[in-house]
PDB file of N, CA and C in Angstrom:
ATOM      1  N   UNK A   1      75.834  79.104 120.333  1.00  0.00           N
ATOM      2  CA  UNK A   1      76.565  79.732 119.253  1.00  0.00           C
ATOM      3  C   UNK A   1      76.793  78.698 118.166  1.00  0.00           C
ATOM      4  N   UNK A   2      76.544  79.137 117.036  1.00  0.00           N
ATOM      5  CA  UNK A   2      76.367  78.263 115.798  1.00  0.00           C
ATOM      6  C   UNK A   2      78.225  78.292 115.385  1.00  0.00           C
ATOM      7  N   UNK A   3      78.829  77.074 114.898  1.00  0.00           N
ATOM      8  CA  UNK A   3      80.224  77.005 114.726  1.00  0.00           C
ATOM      9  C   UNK A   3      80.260  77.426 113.206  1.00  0.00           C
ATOM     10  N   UNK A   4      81.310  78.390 112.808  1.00  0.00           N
ATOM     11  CA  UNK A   4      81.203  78.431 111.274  1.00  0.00           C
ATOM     12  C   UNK A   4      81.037  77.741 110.314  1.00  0.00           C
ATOM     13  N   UNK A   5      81.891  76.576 110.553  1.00  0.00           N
ATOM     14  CA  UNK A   5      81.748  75.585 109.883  1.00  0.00           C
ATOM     15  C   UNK A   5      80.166  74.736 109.219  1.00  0.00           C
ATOM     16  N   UNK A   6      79.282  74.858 110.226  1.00  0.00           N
ATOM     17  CA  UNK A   6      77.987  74.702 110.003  1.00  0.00           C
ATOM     18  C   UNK A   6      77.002  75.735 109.143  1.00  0.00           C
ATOM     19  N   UNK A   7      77.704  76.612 109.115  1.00  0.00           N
ATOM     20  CA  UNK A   7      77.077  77.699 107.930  1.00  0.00           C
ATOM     21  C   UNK A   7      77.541  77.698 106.356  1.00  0.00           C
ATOM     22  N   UNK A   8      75.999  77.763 105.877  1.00  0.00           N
ATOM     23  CA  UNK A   8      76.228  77.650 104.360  1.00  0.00           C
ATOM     24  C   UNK A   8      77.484  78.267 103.520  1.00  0.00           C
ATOM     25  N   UNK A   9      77.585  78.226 102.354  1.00  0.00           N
ATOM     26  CA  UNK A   9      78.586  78.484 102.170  1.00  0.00           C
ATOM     27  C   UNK A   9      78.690  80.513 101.972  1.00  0.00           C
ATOM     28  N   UNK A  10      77.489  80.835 101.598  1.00  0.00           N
ATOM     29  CA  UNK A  10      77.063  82.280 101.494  1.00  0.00           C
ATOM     30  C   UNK A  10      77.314  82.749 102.362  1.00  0.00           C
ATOM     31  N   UNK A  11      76.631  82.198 103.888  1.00  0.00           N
ATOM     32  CA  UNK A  11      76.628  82.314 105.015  1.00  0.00           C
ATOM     33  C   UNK A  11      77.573  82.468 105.669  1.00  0.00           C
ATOM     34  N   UNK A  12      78.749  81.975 105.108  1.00  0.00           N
ATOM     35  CA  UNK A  12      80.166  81.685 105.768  1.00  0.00           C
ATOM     36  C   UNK A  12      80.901  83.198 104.603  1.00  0.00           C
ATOM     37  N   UNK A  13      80.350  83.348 103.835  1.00  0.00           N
ATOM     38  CA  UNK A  13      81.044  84.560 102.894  1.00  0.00           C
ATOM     39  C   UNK A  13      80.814  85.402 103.322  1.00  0.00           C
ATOM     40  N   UNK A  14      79.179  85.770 104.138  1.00  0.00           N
ATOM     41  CA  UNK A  14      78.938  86.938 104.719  1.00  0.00           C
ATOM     42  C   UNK A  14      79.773  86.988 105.935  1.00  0.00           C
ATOM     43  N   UNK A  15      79.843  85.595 106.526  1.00  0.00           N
ATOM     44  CA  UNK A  15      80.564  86.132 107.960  1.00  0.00           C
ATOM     45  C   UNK A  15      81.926  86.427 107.779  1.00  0.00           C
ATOM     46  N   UNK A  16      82.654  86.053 106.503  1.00  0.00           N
ATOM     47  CA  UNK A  16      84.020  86.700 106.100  1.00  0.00           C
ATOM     48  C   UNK A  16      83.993  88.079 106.239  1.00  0.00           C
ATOM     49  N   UNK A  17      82.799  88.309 105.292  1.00  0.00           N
ATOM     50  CA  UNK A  17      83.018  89.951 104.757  1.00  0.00           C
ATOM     51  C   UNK A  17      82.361  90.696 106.173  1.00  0.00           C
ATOM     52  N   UNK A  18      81.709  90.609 107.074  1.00  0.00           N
ATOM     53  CA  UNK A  18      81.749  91.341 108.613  1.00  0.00           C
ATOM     54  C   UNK A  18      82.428  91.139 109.044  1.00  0.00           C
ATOM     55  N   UNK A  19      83.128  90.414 109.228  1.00  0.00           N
ATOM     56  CA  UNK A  19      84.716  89.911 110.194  1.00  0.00           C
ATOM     57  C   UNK A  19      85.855  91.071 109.622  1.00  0.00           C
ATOM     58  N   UNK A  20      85.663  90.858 108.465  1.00  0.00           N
ATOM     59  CA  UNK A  20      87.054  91.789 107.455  1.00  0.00           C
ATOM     60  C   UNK A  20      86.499  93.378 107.704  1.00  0.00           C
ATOM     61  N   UNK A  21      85.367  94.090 107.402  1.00  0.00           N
ATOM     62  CA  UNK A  21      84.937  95.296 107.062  1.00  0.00           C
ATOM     63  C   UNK A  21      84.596  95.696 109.011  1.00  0.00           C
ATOM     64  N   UNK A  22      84.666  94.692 110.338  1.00  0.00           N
ATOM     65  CA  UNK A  22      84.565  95.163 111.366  1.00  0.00           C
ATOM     66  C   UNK A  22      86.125  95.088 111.694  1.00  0.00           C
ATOM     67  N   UNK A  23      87.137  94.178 111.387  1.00  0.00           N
ATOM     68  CA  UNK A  23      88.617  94.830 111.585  1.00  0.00           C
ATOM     69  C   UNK A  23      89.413  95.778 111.264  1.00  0.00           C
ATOM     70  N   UNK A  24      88.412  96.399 109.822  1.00  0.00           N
ATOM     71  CA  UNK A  24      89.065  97.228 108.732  1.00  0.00           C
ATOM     72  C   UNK A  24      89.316  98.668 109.684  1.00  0.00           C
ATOM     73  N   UNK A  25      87.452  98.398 110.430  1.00  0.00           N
ATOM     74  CA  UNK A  25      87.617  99.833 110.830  1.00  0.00           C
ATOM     75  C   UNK A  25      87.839 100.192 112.298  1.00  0.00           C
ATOM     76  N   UNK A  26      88.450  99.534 112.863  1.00  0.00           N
ATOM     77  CA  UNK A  26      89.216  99.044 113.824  1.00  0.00           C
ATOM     78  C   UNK A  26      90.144  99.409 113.440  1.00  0.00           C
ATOM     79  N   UNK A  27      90.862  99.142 112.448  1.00  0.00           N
ATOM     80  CA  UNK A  27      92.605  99.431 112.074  1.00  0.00           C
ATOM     81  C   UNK A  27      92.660 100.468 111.447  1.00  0.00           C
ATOM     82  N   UNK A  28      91.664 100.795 110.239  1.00  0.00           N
ATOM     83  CA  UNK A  28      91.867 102.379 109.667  1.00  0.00           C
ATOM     84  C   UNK A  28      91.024 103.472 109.877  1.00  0.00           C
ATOM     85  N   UNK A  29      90.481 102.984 111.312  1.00  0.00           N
ATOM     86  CA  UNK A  29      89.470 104.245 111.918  1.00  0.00           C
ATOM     87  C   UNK A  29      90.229 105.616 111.828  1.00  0.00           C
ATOM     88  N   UNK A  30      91.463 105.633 111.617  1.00  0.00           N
ATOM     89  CA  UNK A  30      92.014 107.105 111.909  1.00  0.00           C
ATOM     90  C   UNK A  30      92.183 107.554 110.752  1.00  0.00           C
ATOM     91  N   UNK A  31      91.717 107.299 109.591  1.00  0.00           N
ATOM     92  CA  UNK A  31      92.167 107.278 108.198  1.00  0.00           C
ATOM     93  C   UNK A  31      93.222 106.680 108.025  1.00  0.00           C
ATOM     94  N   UNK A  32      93.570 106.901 106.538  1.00  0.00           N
ATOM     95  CA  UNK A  32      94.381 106.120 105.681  1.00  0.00           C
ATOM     96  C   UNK A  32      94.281 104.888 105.379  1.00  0.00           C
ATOM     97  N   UNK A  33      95.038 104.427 104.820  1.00  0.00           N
ATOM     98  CA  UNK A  33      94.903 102.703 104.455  1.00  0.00           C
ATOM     99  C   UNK A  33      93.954 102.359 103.323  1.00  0.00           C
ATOM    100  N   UNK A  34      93.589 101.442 102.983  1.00  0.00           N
ATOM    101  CA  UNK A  34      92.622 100.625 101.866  1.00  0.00           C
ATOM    102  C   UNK A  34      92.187  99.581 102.001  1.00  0.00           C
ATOM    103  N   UNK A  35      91.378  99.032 101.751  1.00  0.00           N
ATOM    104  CA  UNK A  35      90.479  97.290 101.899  1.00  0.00           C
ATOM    105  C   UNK A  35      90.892  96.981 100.063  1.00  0.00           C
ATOM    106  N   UNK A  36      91.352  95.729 100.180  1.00  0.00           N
ATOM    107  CA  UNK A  36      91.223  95.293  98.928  1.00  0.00           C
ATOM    108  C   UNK A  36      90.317  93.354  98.799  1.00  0.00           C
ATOM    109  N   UNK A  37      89.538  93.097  97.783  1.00  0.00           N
ATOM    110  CA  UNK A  37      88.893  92.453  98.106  1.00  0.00           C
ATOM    111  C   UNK A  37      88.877  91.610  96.773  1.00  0.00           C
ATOM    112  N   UNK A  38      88.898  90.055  96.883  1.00  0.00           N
ATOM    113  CA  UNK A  38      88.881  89.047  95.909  1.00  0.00           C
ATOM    114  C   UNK A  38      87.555  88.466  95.844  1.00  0.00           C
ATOM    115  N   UNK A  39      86.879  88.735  95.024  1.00  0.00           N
ATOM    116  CA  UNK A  39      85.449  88.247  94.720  1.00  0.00           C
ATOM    117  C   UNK A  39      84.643  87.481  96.141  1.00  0.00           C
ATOM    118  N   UNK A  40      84.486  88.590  97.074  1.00  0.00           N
ATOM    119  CA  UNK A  40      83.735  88.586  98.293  1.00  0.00           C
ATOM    120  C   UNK A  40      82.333  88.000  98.457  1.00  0.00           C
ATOM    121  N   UNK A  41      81.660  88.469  96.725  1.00  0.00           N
ATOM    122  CA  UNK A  41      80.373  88.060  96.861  1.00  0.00           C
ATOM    123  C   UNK A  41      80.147  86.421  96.564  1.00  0.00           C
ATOM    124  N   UNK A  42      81.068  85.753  96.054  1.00  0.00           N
ATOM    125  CA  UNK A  42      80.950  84.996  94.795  1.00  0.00           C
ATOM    126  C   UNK A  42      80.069  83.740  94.917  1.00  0.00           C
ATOM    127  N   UNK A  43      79.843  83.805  96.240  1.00  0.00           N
ATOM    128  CA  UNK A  43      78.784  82.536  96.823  1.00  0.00           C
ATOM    129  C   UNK A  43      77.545  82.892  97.270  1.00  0.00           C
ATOM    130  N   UNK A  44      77.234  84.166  97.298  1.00  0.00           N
ATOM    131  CA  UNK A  44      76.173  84.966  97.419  1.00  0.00           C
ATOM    132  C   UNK A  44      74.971  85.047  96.399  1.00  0.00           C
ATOM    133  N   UNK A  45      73.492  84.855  97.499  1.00  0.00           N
ATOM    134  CA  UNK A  45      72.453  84.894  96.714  1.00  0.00           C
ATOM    135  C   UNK A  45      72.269  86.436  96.264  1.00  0.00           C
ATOM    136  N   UNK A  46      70.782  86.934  95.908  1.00  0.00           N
ATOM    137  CA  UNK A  46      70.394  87.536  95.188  1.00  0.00           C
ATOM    138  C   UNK A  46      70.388  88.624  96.514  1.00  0.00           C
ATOM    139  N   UNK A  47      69.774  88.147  97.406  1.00  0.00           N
ATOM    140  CA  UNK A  47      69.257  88.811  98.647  1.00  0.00           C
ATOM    141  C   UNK A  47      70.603  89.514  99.024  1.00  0.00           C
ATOM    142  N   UNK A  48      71.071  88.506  99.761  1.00  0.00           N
ATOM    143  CA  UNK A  48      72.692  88.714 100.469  1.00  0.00           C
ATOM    144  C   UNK A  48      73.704  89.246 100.080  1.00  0.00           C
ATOM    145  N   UNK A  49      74.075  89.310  98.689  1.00  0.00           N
ATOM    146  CA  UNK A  49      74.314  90.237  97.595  1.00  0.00           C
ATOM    147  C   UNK A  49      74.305  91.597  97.157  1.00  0.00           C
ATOM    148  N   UNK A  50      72.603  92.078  97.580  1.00  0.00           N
ATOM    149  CA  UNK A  50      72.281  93.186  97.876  1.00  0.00           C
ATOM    150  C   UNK A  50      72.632  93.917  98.979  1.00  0.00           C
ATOM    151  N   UNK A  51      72.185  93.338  99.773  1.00  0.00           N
ATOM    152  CA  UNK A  51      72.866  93.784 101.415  1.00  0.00           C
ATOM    153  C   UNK A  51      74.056  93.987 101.592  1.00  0.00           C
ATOM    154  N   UNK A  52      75.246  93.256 101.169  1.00  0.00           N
ATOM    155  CA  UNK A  52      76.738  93.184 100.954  1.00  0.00           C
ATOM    156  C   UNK A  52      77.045  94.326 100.224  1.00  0.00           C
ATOM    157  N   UNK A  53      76.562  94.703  99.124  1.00  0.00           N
ATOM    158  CA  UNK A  53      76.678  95.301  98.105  1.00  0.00           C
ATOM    159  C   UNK A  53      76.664  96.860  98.533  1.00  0.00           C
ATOM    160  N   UNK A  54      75.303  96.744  99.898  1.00  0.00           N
ATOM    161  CA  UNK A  54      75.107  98.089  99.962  1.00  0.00           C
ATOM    162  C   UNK A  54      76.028  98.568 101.525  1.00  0.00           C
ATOM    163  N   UNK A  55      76.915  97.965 102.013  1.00  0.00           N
ATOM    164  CA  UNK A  55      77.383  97.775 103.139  1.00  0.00           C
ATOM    165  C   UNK A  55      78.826  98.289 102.840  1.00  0.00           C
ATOM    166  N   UNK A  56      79.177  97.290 101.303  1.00  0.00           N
ATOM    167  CA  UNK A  56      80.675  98.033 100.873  1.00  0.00           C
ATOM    168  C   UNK A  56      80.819  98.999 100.039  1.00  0.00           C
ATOM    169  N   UNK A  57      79.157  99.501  99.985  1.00  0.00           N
ATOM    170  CA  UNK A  57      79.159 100.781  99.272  1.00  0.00           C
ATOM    171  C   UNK A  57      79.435 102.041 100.043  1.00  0.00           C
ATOM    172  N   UNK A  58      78.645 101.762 101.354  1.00  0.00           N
ATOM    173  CA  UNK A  58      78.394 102.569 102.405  1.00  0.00           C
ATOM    174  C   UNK A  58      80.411 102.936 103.068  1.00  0.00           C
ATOM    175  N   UNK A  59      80.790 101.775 103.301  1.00  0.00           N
ATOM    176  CA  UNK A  59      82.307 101.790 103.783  1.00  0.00           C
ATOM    177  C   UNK A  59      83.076 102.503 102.532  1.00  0.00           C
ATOM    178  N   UNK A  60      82.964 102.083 101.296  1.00  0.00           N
ATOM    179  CA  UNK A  60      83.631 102.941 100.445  1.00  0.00           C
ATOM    180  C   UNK A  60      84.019 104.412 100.493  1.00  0.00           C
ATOM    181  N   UNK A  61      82.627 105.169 101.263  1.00  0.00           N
ATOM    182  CA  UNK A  61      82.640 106.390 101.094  1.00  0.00           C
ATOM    183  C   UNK A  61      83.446 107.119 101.892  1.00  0.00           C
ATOM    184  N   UNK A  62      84.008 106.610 103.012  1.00  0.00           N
ATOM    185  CA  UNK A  62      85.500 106.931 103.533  1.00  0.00           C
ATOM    186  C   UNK A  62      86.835 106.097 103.791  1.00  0.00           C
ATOM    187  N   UNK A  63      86.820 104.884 102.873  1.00  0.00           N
ATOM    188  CA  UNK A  63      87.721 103.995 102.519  1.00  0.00           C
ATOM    189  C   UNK A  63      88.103 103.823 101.292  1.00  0.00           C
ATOM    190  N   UNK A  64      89.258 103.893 100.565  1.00  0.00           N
ATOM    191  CA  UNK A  64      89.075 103.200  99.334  1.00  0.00           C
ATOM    192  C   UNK A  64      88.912 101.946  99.191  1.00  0.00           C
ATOM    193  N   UNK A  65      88.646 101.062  98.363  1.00  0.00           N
ATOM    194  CA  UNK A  65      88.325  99.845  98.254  1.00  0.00           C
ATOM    195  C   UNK A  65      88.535  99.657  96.664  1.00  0.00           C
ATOM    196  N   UNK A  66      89.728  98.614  96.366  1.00  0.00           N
ATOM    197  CA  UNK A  66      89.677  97.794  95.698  1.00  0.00           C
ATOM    198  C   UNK A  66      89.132  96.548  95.555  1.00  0.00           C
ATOM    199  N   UNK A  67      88.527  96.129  94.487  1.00  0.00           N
ATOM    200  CA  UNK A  67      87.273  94.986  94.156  1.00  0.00           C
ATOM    201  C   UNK A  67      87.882  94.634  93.131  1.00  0.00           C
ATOM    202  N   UNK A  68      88.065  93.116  93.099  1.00  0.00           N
ATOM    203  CA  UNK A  68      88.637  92.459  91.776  1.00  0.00           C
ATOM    204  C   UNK A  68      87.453  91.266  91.753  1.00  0.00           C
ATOM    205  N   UNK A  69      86.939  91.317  90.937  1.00  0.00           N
ATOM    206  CA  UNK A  69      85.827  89.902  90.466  1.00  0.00           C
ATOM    207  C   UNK A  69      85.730  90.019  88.653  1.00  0.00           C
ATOM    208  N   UNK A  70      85.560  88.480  88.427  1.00  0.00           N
ATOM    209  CA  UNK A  70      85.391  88.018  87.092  1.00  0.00           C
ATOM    210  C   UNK A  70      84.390  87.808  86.917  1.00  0.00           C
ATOM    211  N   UNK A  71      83.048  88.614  87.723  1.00  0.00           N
ATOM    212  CA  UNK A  71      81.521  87.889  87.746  1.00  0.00           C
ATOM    213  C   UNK A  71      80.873  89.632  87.100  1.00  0.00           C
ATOM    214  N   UNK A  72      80.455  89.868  86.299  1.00  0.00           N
ATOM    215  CA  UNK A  72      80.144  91.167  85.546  1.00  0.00           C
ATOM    216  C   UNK A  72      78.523  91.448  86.405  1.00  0.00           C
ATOM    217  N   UNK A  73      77.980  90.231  86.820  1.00  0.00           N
ATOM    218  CA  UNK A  73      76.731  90.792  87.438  1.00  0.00           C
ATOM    219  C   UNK A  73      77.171  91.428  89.026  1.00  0.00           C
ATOM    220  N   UNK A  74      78.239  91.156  89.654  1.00  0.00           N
ATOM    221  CA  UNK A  74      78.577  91.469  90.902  1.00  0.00           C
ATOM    222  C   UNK A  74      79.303  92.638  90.477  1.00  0.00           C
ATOM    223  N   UNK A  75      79.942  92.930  89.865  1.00  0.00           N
ATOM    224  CA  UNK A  75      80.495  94.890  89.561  1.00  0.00           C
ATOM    225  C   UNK A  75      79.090  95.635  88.743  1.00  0.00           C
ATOM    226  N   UNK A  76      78.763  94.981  88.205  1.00  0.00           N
ATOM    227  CA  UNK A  76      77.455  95.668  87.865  1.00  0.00           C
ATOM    228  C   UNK A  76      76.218  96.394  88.988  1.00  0.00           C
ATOM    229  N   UNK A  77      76.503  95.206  90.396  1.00  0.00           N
ATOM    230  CA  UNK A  77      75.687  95.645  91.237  1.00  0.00           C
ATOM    231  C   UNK A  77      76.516  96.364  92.116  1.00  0.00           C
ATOM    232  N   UNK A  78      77.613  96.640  92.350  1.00  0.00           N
ATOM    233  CA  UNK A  78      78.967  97.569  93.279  1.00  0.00           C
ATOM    234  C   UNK A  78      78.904  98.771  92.646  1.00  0.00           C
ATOM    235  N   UNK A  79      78.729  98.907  91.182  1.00  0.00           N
ATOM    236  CA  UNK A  79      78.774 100.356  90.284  1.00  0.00           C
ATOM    237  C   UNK A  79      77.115 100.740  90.568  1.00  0.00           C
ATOM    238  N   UNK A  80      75.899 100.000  90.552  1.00  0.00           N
ATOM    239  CA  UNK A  80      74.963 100.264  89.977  1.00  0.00           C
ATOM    240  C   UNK A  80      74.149 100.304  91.164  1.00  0.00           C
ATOM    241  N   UNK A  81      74.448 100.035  92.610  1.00  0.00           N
ATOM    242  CA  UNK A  81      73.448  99.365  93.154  1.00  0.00           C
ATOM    243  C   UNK A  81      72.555  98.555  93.291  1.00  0.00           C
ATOM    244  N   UNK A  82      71.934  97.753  91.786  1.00  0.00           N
ATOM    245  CA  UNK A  82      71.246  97.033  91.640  1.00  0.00           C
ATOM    246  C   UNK A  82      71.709  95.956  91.068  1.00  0.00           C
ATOM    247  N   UNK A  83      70.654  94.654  91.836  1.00  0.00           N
ATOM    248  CA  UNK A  83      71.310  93.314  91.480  1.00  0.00           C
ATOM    249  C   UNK A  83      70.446  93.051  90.455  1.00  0.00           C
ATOM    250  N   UNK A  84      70.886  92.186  89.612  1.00  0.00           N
ATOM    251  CA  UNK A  84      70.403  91.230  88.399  1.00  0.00           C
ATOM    252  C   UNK A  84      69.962  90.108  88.884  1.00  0.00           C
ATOM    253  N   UNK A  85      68.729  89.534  88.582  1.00  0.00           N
ATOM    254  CA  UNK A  85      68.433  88.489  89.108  1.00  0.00           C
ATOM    255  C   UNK A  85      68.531  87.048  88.122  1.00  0.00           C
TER     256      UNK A  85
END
C-alpha cells in the first residue's frame, strides 16, 4: 500500500475528493444534506480534471453541491463538461 504522503500532489487531491464523495454517501445516503467544496480540482491535470469533473457531476444529480473556485477554467468544465486545455 502506497502511503499518501508519497502521492503527487493531484494524486493526493484525487484521493481527497474519493475519500470526501465515498463518506458523503455514506452519511447522506438517505437524502438530505449537501457537499460543499473549496477548489477540489486546483492541483489537477487536464486528464484528472475530467474524470473529477464528471464524478461530481454524476453525484450532483441527487446531492446538492456547492463549488467555490477562483479558477474560471474549472467552473467552466463543472457547467460545461468540457475541459480547456
Amino acid at each position: 500500500m502506497l502511503p499518501p504522503e508519497l502521492l503527487s500532489r493531484g494524486g493526493g487531491g484525487a484521493l481527497a475528493l474519493a475519500i470526501r464523495l465515498a463518506m458523503a454517501k455514506v452519511y447522506l445516503d438517505n437524502g438530505g444534506g449537501f457537499l460543499m467544496f473549496d477548489d477540489p480540482l486546483v492541483n489537477f491535470d487536464a486528464t484528472r480534471m475530467g474524470l473529477a469533473t464528471g464524478l461530481i457531476k454524476d453525484y450532483a444529480e441527487n446531492t446538492q453541491i456547492l463549488y467555490f473556485t477562483c479558477h474560471d477554467h474549472q467552473a467552466h468544465a463543472l457547467q460545461t463538461g468540457k475541459i480547456e486545455h
